[in-house]
C-alpha atoms as a PDB file:
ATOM      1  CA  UNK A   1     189.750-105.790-103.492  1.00  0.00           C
ATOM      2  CA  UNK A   2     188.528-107.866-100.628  1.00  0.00           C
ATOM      3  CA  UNK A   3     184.957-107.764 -99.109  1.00  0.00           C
ATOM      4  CA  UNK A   4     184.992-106.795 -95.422  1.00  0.00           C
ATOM      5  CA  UNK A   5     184.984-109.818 -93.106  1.00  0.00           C
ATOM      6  CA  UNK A   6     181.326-108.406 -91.716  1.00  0.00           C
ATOM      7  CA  UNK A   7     180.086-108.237 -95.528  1.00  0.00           C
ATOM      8  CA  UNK A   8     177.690-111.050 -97.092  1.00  0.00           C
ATOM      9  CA  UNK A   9     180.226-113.530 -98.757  1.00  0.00           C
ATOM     10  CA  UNK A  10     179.397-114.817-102.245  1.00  0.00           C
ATOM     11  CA  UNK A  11     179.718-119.151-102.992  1.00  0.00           C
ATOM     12  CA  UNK A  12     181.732-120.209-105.682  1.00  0.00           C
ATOM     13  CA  UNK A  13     179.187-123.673-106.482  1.00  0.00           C
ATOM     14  CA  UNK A  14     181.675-125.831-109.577  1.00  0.00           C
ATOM     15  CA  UNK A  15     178.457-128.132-110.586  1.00  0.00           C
ATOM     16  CA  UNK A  16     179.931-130.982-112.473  1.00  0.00           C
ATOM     17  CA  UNK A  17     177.962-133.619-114.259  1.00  0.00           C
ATOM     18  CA  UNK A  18     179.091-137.530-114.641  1.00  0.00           C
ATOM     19  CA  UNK A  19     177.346-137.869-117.975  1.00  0.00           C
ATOM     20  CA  UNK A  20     176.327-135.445-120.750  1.00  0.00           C
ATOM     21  CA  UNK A  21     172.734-136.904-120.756  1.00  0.00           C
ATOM     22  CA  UNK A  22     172.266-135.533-117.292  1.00  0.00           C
ATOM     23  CA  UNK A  23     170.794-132.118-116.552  1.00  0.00           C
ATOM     24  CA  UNK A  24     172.480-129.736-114.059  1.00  0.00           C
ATOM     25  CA  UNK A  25     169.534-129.953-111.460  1.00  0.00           C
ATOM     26  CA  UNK A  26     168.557-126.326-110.914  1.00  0.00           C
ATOM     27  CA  UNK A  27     166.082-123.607-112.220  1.00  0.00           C
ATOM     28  CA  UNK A  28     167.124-120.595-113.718  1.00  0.00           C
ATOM     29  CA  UNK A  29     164.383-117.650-112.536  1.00  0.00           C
ATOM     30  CA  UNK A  30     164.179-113.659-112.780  1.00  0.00           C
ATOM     31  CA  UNK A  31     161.564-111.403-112.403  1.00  0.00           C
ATOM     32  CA  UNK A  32     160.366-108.946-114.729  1.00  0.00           C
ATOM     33  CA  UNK A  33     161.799-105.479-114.638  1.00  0.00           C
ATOM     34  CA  UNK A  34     164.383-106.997-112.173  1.00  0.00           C
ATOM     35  CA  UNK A  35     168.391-106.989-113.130  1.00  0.00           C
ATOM     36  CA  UNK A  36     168.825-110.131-110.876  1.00  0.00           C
ATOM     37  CA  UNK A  37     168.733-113.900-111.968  1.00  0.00           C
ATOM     38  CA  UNK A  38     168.244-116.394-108.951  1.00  0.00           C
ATOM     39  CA  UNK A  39     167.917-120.021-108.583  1.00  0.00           C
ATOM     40  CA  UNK A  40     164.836-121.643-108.290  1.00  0.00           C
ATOM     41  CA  UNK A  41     164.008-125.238-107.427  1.00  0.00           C
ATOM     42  CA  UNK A  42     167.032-127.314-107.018  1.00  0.00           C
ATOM     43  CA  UNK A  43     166.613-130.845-108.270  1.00  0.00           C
ATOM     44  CA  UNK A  44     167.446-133.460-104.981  1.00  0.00           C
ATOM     45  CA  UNK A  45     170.312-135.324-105.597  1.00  0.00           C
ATOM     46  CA  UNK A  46     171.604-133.806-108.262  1.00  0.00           C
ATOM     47  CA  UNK A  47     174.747-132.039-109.421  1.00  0.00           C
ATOM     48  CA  UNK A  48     173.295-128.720-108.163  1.00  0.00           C
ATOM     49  CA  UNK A  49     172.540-129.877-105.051  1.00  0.00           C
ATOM     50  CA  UNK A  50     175.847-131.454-104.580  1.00  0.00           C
ATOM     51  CA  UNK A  51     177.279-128.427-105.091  1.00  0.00           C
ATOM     52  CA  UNK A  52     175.383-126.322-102.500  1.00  0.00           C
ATOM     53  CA  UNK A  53     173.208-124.225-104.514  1.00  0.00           C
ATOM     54  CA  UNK A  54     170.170-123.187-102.862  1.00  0.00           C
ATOM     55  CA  UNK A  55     167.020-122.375-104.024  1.00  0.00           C
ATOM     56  CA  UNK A  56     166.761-118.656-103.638  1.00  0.00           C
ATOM     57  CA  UNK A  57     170.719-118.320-104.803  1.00  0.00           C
ATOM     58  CA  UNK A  58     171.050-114.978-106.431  1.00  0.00           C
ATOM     59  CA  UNK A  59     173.566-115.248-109.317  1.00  0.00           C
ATOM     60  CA  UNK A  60     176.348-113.236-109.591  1.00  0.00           C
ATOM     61  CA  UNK A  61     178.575-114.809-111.806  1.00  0.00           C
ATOM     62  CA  UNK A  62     178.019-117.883-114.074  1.00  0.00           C
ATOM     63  CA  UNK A  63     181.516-118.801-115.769  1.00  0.00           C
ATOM     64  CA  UNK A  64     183.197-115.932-114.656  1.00  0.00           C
ATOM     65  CA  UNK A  65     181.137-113.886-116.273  1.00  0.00           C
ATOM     66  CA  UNK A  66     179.033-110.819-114.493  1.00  0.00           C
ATOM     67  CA  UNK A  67     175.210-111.744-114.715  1.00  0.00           C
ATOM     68  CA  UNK A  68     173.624-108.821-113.558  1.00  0.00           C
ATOM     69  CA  UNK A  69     170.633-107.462-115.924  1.00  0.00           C
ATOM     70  CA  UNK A  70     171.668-109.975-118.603  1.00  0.00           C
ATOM     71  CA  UNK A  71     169.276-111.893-120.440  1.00  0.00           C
ATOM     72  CA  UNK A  72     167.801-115.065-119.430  1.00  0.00           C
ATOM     73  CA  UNK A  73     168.572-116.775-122.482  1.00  0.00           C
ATOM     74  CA  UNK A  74     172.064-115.216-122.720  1.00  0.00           C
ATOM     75  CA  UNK A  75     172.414-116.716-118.745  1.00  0.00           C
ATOM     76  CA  UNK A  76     171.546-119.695-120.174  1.00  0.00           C
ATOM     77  CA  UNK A  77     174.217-119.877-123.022  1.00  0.00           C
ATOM     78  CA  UNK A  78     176.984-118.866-120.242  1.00  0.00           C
ATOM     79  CA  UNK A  79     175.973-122.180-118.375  1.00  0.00           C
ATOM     80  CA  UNK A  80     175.916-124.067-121.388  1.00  0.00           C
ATOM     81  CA  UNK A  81     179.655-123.232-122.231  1.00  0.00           C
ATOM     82  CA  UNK A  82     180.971-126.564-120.778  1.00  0.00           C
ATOM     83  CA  UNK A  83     178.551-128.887-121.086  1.00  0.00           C
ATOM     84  CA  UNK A  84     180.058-131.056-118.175  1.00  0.00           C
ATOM     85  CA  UNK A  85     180.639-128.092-115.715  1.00  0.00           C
ATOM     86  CA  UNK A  86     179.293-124.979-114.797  1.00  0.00           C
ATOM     87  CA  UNK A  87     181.079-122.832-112.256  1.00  0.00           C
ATOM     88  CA  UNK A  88     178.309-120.379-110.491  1.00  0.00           C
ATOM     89  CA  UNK A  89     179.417-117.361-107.772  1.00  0.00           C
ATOM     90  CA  UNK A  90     176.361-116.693-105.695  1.00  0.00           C
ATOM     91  CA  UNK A  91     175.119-115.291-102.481  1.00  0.00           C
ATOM     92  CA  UNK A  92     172.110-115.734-100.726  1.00  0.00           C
ATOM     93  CA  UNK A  93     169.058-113.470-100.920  1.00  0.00           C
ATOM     94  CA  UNK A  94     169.411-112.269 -97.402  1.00  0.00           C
ATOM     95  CA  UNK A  95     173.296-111.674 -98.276  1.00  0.00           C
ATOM     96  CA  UNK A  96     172.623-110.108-101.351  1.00  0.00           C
ATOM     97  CA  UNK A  97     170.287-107.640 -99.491  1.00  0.00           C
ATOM     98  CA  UNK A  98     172.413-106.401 -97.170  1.00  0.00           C
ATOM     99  CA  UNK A  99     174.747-106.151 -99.635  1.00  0.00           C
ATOM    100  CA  UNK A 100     172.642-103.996-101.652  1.00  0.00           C
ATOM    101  CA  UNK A 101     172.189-101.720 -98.879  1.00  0.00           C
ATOM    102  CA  UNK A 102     175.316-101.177 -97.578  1.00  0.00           C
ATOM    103  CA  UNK A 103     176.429-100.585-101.164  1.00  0.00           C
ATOM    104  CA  UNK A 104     179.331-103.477-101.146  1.00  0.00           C
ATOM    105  CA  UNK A 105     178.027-105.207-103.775  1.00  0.00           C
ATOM    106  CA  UNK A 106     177.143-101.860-105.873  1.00  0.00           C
ATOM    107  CA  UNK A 107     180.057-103.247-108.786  1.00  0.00           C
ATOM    108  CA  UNK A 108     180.169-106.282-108.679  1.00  0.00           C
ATOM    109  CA  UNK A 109     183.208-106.228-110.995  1.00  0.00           C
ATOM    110  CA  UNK A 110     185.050-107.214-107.832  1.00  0.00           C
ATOM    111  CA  UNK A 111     183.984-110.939-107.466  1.00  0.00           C
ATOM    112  CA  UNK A 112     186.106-112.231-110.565  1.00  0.00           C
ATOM    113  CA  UNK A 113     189.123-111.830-108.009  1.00  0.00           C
ATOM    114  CA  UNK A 114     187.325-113.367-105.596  1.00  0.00           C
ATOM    115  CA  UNK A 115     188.038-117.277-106.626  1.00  0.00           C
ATOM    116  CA  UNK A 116     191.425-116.900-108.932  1.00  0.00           C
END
């Protein structure tokens, strides 16, 4: 399934460290009662930023696998998978809005086709 050309298009962000002892460079945030993860800070110069996350990122996918109204710390284990490389599909807020309310992003079991 393909989004409509007019639609808010998701960001496939690969951040890839150079060492293990480095951190990936962004904040992992959600509100309370809220099924939506989002970046926070992004760390300048780092992997995160290099890969064009954005603070205010909402998370769809981390890995490949569908975020929405999981866990924090279960987020967290999906970024830890490789410890070298995280692969993130996100959208911006404003995207993820209009998204919301034109009901295109209502399953969101349609962005693992997205990026292969």
């Amino acid at each position: 399934m393909q989004l409509p050309t007019d639609a808010p298009q998701p960001r496939c962000c690969i951040v890839e460290k150079t060492d293990a002892n480095e951190e990936y460079g962004f904040h992992l945030h959600g509100e309370k009662g809220k099924e939506l993860s989002f970046i926070g800070e992004v760390d300048k110069d780092s992997p995160a930023e290099t890969a064009g996350l954005r603070m205010g990122d909402c998370i769809l996918e981390v890995n490949r696998n569908i975020v929405q109204g999981m866990h924090h710390k279960k987020i967290d284990e999906c970024i830890m998978q490789d410890p070298m490389r995280c692969m993130l599909l996100v959208i911006d807020e404003e995207g993820y809005e209009e998204g919301t309310r034109r009901t295109i992003l209502k399953s969101l079991t349609l962005f693992p086709t997205l990026f292969g």
